[in-house]
Protein backbone atom coordinates (compact mmCIF):
# COMPACT_ATOMS: atom_id res chain seq x y z
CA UNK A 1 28.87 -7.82 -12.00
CA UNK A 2 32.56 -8.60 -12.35
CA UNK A 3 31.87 -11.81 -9.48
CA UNK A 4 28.89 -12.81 -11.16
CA UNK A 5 31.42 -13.13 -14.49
CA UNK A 6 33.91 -15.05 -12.64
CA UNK A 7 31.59 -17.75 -11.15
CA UNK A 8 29.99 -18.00 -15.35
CA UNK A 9 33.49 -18.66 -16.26
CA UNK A 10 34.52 -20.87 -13.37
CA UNK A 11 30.92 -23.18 -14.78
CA UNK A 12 32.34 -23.29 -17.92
CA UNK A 13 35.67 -24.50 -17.07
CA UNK A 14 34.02 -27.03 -15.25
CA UNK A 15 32.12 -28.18 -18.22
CA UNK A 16 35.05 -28.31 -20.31
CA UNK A 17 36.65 -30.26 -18.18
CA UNK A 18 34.18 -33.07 -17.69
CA UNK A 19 33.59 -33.08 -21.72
CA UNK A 20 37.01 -33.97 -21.79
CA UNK A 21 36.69 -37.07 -19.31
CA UNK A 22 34.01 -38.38 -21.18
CA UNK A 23 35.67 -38.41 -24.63
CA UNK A 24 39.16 -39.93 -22.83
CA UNK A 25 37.05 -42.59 -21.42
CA UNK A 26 35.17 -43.43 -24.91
CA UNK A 27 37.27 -46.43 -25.43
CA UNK A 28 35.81 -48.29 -22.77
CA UNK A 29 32.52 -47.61 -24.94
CA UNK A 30 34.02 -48.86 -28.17
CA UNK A 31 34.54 -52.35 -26.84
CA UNK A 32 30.84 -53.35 -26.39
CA UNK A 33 30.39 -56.61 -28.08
CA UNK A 34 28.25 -56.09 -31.30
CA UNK A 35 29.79 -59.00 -33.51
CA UNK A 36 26.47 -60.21 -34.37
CA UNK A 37 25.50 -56.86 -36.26
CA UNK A 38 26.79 -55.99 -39.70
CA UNK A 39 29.71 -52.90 -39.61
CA UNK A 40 27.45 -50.58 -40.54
CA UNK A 41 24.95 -51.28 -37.87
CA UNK A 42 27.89 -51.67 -35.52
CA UNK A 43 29.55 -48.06 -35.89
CA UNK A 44 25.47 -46.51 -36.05
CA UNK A 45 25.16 -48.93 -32.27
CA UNK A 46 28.23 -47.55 -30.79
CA UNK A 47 27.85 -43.93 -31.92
CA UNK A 48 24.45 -43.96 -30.73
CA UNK A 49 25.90 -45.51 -27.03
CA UNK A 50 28.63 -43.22 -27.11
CA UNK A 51 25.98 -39.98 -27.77
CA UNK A 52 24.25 -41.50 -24.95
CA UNK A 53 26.29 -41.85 -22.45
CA UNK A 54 27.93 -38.59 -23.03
CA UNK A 55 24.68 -36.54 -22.31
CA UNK A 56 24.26 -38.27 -19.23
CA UNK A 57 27.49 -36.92 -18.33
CA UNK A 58 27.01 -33.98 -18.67
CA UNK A 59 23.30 -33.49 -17.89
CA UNK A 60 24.59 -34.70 -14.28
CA UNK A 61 27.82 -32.92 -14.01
CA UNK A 62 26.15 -29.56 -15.36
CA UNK A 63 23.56 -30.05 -12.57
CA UNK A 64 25.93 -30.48 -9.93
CA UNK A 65 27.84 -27.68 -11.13
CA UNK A 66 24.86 -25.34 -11.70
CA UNK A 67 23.28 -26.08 -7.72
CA UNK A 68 26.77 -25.52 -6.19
CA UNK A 69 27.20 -22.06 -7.81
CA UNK A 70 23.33 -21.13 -8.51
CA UNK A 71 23.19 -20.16 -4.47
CA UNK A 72 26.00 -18.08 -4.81
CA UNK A 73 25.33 -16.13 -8.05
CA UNK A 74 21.67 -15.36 -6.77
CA UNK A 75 22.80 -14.12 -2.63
CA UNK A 76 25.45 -11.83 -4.63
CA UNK A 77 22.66 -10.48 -6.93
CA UNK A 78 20.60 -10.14 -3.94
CA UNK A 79 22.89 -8.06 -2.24
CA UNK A 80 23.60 -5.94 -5.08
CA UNK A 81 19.93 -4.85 -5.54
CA UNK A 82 19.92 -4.47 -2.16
CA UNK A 83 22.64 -1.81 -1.94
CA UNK A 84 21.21 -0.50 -4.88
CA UNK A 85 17.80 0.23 -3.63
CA UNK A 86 19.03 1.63 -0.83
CA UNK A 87 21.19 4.36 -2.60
CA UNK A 88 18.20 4.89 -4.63
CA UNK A 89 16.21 5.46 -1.24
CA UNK A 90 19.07 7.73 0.13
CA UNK A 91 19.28 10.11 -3.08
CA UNK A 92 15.16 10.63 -3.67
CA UNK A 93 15.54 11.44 0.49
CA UNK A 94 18.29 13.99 0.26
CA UNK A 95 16.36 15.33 -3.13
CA UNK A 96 13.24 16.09 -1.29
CA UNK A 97 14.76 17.65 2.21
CA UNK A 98 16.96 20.11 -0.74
CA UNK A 99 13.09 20.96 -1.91
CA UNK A 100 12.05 21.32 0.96
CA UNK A 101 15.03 23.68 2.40
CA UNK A 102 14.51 25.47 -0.92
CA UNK A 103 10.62 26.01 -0.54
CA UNK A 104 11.13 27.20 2.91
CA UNK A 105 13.72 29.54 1.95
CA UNK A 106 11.08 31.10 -0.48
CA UNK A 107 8.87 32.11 2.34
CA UNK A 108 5.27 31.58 3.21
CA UNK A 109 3.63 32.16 0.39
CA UNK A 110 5.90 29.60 -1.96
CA UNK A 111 5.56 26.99 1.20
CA UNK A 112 1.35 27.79 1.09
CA UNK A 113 1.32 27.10 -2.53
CA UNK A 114 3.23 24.31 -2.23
CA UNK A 115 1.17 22.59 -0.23
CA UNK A 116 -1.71 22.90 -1.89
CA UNK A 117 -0.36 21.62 -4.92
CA UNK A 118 0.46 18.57 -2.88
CA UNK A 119 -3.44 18.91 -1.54
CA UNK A 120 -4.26 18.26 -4.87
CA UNK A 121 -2.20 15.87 -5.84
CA UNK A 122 -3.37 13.82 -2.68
CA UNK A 123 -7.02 14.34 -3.98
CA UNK A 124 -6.29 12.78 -7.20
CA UNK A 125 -5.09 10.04 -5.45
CA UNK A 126 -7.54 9.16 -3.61
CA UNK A 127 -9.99 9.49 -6.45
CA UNK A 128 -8.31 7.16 -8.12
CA UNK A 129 -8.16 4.45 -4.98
CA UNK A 130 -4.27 4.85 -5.10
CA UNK A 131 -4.13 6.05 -0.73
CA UNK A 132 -0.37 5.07 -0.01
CA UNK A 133 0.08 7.68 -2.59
CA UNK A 134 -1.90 9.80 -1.59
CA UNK A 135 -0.76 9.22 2.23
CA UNK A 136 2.50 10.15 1.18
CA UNK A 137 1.87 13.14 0.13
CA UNK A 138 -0.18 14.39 2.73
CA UNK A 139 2.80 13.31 4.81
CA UNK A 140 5.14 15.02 3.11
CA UNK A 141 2.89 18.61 3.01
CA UNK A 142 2.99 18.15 6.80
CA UNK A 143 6.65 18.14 6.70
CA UNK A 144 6.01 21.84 6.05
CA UNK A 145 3.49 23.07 7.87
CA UNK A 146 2.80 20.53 11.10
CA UNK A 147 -0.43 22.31 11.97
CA UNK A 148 -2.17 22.87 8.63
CA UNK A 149 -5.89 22.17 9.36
CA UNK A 150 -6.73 21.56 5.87
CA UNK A 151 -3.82 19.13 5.97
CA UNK A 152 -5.50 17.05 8.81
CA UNK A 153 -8.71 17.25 6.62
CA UNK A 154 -7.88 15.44 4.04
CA UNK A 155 -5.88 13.10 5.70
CA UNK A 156 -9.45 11.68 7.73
CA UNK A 157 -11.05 11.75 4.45
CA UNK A 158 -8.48 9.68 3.26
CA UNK A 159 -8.50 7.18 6.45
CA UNK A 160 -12.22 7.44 6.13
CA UNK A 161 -12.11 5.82 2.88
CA UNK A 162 -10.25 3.17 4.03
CA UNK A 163 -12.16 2.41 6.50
CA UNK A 164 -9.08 2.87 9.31
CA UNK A 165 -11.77 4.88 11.43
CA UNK A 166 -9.93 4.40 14.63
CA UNK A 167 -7.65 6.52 12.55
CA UNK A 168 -9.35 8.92 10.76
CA UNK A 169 -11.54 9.30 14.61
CA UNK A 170 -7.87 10.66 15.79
CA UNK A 171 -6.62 12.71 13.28
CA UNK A 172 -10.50 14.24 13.30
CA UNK A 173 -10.07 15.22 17.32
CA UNK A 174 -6.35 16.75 16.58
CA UNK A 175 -7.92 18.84 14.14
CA UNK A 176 -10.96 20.01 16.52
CA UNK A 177 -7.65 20.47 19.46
CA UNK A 178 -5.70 22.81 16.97
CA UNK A 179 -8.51 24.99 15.76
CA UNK A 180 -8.22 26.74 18.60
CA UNK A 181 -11.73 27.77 19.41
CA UNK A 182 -12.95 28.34 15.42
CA UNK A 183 -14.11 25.26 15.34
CA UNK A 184 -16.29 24.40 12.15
CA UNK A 185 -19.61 22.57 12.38
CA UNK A 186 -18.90 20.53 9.17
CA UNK A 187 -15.28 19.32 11.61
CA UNK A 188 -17.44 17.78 14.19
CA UNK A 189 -19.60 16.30 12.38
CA UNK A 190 -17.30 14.56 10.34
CA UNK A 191 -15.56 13.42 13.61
CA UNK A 192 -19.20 12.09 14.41
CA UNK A 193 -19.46 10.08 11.30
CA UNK A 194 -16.14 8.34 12.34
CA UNK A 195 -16.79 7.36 16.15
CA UNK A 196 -20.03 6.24 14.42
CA UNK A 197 -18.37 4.02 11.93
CA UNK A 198 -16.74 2.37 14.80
CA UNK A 199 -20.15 2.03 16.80
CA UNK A 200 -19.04 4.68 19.12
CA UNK A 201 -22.62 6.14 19.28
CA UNK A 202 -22.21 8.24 22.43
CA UNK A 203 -19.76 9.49 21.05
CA UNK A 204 -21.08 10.40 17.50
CA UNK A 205 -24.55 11.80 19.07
CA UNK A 206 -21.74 14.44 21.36
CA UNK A 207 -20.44 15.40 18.08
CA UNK A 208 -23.89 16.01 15.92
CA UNK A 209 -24.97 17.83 19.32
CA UNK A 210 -21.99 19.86 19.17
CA UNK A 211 -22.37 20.45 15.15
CA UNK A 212 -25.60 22.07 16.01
CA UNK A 213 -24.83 24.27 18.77
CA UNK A 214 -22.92 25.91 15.75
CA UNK A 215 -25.95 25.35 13.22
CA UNK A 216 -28.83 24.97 15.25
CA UNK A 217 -31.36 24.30 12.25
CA UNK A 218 -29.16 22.29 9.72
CA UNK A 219 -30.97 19.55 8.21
CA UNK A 220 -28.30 17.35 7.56
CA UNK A 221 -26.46 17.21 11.31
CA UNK A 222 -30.31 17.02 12.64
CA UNK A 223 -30.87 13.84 11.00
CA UNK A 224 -27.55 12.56 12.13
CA UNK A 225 -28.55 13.72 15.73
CA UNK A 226 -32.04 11.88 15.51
CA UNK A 227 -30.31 8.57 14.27
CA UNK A 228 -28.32 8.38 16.87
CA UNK A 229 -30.95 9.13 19.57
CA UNK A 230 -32.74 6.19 18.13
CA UNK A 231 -29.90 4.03 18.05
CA UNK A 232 -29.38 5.45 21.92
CA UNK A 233 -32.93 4.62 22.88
CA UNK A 234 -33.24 8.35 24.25
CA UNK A 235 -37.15 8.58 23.36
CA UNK A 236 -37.74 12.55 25.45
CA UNK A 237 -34.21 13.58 23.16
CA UNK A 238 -35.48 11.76 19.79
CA UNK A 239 -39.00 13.62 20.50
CA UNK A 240 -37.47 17.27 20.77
CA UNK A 241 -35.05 16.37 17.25
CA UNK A 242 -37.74 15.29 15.10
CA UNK A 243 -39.94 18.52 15.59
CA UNK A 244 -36.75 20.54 14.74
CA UNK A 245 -36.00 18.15 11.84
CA UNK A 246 -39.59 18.06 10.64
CA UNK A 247 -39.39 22.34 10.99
CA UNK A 248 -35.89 22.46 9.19
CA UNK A 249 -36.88 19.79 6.23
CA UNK A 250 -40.82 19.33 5.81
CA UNK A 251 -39.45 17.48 2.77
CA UNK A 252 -37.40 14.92 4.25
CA UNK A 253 -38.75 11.69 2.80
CA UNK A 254 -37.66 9.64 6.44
CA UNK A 255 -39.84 11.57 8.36
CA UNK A 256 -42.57 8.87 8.40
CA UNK A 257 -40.02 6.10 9.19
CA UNK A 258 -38.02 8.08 11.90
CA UNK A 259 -41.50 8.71 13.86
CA UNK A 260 -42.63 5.56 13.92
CA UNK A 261 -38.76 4.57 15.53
CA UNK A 262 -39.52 6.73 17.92
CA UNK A 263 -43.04 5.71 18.67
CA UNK A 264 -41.53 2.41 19.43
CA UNK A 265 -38.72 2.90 21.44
């Protein structure tokens, strides 16, 4: 601020300085030849060349003046806000590893709670389209707890939504890795519906296929199994899925169209 004062007053100065040029050198003006004109019209003439001529001084001096320091005033102000941002940066930082040092210090159950408030908060987020948010604090819940399934969840929701499926595909087989062997149906097919997304379909049909090893008669992962066989060209495989889905959903209102795919592969 105090530099940015300095160079206003050193413009100024400047200005003052040229004004007084111009009004030592208004003689010169005076002399123009306006005999012909009555007095009146003679002092209106050179007043009005005088005005004139003046402005044009300092309308050019003021612009040289202004570019010469107008560089200097704006990198200062640009390093300012710089510095300032990143003490900003520095003290939210600091605020939020002291929260997090005094969460942990709580024990579990605060540091459980905690995260699901941030859960939450991520969830509103993403209802309301707003993901860096939400990102963040997903991030940040992680910072807790670096193996929190329901963490990893949400996070491939959130990817999913996006549409960053290479993504959400990765942070979908990280979850099935740390489950440790209770892996849920509803996981892997989830992960199908992302290596789908990216046209992966051997890929998604090993997921469905796994999904129903866990739920052997569920609609839902059935149809997503069938799909894919289509998509795969696997007639014998598409056969054997659309009795089971036919048995597990008479109702399903594709069942017409998926047997004549298959009747045509």
């Amino acid at each position: 601020m105090f530099i940015t004062f300095v160079l206003l007053i050193g413009i100024i100065a400047c200005l003052a300085f040229v004004v007084g040029i111009v009004y030592r050198k208004l003689p010169h003006v005076s002399n123009v030849d306006v005999s012909s004109l009555k007095q009146e019209k003679q002092r209106n003439v050179k007043r009005s060349l005088t005005e004139e001529r003046l402005k044009r001084k300092i309308v050019a001096v003021t612009g040289k003046v202004t570019s010469f320091f107008a560089p200097h005033v704006m990198r200062h102000s640009s390093r300012v806000k710089e510095k300032v941002q990143a003490i900003q940066k520095k003290h939210t930082e600091m605020v939020k590893e002291k929260q997090k040092k005094d969460i942990k210090a709580a024990g579990k159950h605060a540091t459980g709670e905690h995260i699901q408030i941030l859960i939450q908060t991520a969830r509103g987020f993403i209802d309301q389209e707003e993901y860096d948010s939400a990102e963040e604090k997903l991030l940040e819940a992680l910072g807790f707890d670096k193996k929190r399934v329901d963490v990893y969840r949400v996070l491939a929701e959130l990817y999913e939504r996006e549409k960053e499926y290479q993504q959400a595909w990765e942070t979908m087989t990280y979850v099935l890795k740390i489950e440790n062997g209770n892996i849920e149906p509803e996981d892997l097919a989830f992960a199908g519906e992302c290596a789908s997304a990216m046209e992966d379909y051997p890929k998604a049909r090993e997921m469905f296929e796994k999904a129903l090893e866990k739920e052997p008669e569920n609609p839902k992962y059935l149809d997503r199994l069938l799909r894919h066989c289509i998509l795969l060209k696997d007639k014998n495989t598409a056969w054997d899925v659309y009795g089971r889905l036919k048995k597990a959903n008479p109702e399903n209102k594709k069942l017409d169209e998926y047997l004549i795919a298959v009747k045509e592969l």
